[in-house]
N, C-alpha and C. Protein backbone atom coordinates (compact mmCIF):
# COMPACT_ATOMS: atom_id res chain seq x y z
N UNK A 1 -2.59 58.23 -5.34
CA UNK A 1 -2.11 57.12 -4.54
C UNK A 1 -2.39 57.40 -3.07
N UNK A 2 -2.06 56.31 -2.20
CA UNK A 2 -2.80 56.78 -0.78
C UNK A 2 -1.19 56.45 -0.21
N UNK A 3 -1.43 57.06 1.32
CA UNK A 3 -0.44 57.27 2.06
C UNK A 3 0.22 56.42 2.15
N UNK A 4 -0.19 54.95 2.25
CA UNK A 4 0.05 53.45 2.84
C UNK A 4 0.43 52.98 1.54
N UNK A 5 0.64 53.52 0.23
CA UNK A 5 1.02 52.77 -1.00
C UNK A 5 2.95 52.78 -0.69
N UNK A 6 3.40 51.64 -0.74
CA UNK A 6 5.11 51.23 -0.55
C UNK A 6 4.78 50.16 -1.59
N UNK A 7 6.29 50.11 -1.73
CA UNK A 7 6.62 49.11 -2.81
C UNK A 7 6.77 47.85 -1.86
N UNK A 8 6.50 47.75 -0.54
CA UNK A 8 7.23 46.09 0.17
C UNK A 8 5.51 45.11 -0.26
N UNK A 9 6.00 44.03 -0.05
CA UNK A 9 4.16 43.08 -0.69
C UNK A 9 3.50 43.37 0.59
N UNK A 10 2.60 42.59 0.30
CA UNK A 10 1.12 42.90 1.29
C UNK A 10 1.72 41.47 2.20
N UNK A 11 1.01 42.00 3.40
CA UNK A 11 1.47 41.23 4.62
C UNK A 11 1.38 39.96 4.40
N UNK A 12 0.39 39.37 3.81
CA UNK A 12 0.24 37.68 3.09
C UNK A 12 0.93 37.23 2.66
N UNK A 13 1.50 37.96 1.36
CA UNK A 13 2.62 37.30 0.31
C UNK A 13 4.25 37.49 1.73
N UNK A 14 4.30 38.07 2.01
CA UNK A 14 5.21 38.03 3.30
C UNK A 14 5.59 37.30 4.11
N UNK A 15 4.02 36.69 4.49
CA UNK A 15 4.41 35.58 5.79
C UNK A 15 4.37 34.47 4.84
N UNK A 16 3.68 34.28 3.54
CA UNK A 16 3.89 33.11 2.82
C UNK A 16 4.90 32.23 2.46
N UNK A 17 6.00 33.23 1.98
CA UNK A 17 7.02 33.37 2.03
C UNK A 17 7.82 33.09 2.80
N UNK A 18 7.95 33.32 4.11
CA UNK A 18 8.33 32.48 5.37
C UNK A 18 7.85 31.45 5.42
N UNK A 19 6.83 30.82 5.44
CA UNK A 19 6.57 29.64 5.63
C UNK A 19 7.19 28.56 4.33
N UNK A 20 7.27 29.47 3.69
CA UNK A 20 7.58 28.33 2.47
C UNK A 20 9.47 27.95 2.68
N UNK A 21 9.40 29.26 3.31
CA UNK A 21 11.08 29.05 3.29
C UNK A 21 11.78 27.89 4.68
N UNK A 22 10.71 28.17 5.47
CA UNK A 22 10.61 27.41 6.52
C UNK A 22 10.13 26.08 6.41
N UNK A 23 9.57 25.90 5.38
CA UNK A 23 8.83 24.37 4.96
C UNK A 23 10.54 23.68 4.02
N UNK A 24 10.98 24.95 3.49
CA UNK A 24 11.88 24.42 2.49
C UNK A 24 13.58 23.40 3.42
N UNK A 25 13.55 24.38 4.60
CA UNK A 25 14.53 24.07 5.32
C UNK A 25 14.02 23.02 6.29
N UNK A 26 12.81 22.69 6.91
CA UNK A 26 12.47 21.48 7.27
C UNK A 26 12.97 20.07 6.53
N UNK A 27 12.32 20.21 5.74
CA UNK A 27 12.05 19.35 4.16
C UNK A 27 13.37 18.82 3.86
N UNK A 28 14.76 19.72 3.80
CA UNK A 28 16.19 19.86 4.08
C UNK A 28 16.49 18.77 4.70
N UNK A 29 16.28 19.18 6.12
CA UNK A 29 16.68 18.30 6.99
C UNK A 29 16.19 16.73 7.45
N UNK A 30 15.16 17.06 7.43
CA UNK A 30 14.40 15.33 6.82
C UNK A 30 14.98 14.62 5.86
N UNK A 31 15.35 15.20 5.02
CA UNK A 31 16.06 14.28 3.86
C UNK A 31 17.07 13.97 4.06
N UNK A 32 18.27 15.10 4.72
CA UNK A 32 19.48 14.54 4.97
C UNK A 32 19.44 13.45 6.29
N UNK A 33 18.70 13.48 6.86
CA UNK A 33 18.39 12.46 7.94
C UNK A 33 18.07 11.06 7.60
N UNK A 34 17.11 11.33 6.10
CA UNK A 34 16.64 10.03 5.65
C UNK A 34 18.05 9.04 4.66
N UNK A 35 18.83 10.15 4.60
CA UNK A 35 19.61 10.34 3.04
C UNK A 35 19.95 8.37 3.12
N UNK A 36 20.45 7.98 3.92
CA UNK A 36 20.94 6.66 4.37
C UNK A 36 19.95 5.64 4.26
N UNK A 37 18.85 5.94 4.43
CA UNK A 37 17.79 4.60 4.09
C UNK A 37 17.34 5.06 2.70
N UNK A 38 17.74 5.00 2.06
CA UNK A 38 17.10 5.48 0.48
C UNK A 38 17.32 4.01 -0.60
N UNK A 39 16.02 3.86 -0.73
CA UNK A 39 16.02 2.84 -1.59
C UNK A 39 15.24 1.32 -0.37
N UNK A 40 15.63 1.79 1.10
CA UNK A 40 14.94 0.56 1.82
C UNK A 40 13.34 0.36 1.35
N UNK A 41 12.37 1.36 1.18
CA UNK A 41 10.84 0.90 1.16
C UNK A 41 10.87 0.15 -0.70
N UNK A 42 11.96 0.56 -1.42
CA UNK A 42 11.50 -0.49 -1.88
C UNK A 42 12.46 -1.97 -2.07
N UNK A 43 13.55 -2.12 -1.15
CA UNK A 43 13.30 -3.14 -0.85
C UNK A 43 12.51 -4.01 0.09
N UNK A 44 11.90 -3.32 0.97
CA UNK A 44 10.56 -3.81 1.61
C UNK A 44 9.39 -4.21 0.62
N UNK A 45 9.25 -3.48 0.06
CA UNK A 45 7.86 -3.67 -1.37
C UNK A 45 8.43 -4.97 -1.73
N UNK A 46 9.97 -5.52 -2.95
CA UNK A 46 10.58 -6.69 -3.41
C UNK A 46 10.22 -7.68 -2.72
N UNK A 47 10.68 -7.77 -0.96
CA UNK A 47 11.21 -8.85 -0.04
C UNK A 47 9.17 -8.97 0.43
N UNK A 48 8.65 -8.20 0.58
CA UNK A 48 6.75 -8.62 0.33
C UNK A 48 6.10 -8.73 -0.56
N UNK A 49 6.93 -8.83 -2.04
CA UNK A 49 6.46 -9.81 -3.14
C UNK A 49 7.01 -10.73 -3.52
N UNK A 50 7.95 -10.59 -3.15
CA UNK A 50 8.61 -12.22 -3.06
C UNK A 50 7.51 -13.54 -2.24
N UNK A 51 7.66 -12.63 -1.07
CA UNK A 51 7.13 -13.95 0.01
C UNK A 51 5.69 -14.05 -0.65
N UNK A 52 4.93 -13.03 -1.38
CA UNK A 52 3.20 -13.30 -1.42
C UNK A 52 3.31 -14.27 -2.83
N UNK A 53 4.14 -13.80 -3.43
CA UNK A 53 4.51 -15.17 -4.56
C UNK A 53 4.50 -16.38 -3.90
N UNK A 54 5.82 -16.25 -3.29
CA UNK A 54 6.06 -17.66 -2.61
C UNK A 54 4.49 -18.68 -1.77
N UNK A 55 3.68 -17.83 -1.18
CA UNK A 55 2.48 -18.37 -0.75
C UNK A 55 1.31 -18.51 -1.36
N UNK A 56 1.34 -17.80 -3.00
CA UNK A 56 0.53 -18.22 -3.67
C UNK A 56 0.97 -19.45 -4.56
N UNK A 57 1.82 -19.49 -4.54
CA UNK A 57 2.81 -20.63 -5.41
C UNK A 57 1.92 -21.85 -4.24
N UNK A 58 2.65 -21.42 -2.94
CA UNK A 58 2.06 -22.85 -1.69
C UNK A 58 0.91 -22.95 -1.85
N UNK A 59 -0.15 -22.35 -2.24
CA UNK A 59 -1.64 -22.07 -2.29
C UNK A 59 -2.06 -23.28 -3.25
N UNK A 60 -1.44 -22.79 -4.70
CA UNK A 60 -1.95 -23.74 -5.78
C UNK A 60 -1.90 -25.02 -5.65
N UNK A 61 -0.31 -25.99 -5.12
CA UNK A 61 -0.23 -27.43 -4.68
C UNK A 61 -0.69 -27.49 -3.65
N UNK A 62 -1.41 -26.86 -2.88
CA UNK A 62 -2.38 -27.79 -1.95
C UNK A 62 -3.91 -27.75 -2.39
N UNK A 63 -4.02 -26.55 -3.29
CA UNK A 63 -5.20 -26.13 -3.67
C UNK A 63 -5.69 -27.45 -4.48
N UNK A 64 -4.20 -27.97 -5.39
CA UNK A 64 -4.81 -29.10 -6.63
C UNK A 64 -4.92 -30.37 -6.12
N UNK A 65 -4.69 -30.65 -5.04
CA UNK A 65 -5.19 -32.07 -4.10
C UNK A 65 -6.63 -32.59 -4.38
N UNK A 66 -6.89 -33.57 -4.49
CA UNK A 66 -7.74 -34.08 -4.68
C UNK A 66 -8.73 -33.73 -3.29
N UNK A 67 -8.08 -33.84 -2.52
CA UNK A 67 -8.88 -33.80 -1.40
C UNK A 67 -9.35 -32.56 -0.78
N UNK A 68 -8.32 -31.61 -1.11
CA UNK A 68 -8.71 -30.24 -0.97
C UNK A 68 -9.74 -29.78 -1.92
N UNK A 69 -9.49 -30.50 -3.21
CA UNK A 69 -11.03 -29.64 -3.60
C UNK A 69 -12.06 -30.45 -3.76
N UNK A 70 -12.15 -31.75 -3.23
CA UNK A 70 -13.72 -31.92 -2.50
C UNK A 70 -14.22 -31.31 -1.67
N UNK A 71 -13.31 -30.91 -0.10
CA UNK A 71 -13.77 -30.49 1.04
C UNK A 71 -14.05 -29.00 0.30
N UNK A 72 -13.45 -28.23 -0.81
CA UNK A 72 -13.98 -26.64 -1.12
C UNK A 72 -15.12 -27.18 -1.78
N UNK A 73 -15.36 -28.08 -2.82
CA UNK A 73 -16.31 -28.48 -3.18
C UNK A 73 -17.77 -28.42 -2.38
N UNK A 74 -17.77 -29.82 -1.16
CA UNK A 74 -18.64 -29.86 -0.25
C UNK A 74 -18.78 -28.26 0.20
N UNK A 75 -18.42 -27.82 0.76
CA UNK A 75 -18.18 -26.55 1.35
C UNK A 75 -19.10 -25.31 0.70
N UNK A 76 -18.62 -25.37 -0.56
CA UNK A 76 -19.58 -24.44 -1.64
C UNK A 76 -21.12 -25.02 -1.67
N UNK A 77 -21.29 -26.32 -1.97
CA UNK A 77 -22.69 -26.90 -2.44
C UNK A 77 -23.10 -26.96 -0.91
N UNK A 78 -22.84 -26.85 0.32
CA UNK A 78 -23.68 -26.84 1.11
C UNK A 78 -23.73 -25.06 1.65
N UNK A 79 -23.38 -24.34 1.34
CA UNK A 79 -23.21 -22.58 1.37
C UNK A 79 -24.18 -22.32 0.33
N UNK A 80 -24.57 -22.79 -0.75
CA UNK A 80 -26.01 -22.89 -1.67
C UNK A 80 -26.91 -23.62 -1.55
N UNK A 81 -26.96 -24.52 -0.74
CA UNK A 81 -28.43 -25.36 -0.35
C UNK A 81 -28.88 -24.61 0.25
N UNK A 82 -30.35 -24.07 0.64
CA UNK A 82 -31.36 -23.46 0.90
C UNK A 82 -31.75 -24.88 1.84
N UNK A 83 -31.75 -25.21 3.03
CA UNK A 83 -32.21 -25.82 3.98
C UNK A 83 -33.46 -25.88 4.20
């Protein structure tokens, strides 16, 4: 065995170790900070599928107008005429 053989880990597993413990107690405190908004992003996600419903819903009755889909009509057949 050589002089430098000890039972403590190699300097890597050491500082790893700190950091992790230091990541662990960050991580801690972020959460208890967050602890109170828990559950808001997804009522944000609900209350922005609600409304994209709600405007595809508005989409379709204006979409089925007679008049709206001539002007998409016209619109398309002159976007494919070759001039």
């Amino acid at each position: 065995m050589h002089e430098d053989s000890t039972t403590a880990p190699p300097r890597g597993r050491a500082r790893g170790g700190a950091l992790r413990s230091r990541a662990r107690r960050i991580a801690r405190r972020v959460a208890v900070r967050l602890a109170g908004e828990r559950g808001a992003a997804t009522a944000e996600y609900a209350v922005a599928t609600m409304a994209a419903v709600g405007f595809a819903g508005l989409l379709v009755i204006i979409l089925r107008g007679d008049e709206v889909r001539g002007i998409l009509t016209d619109l398309v057949r002159n976007a494919l005429t070759v001039g």
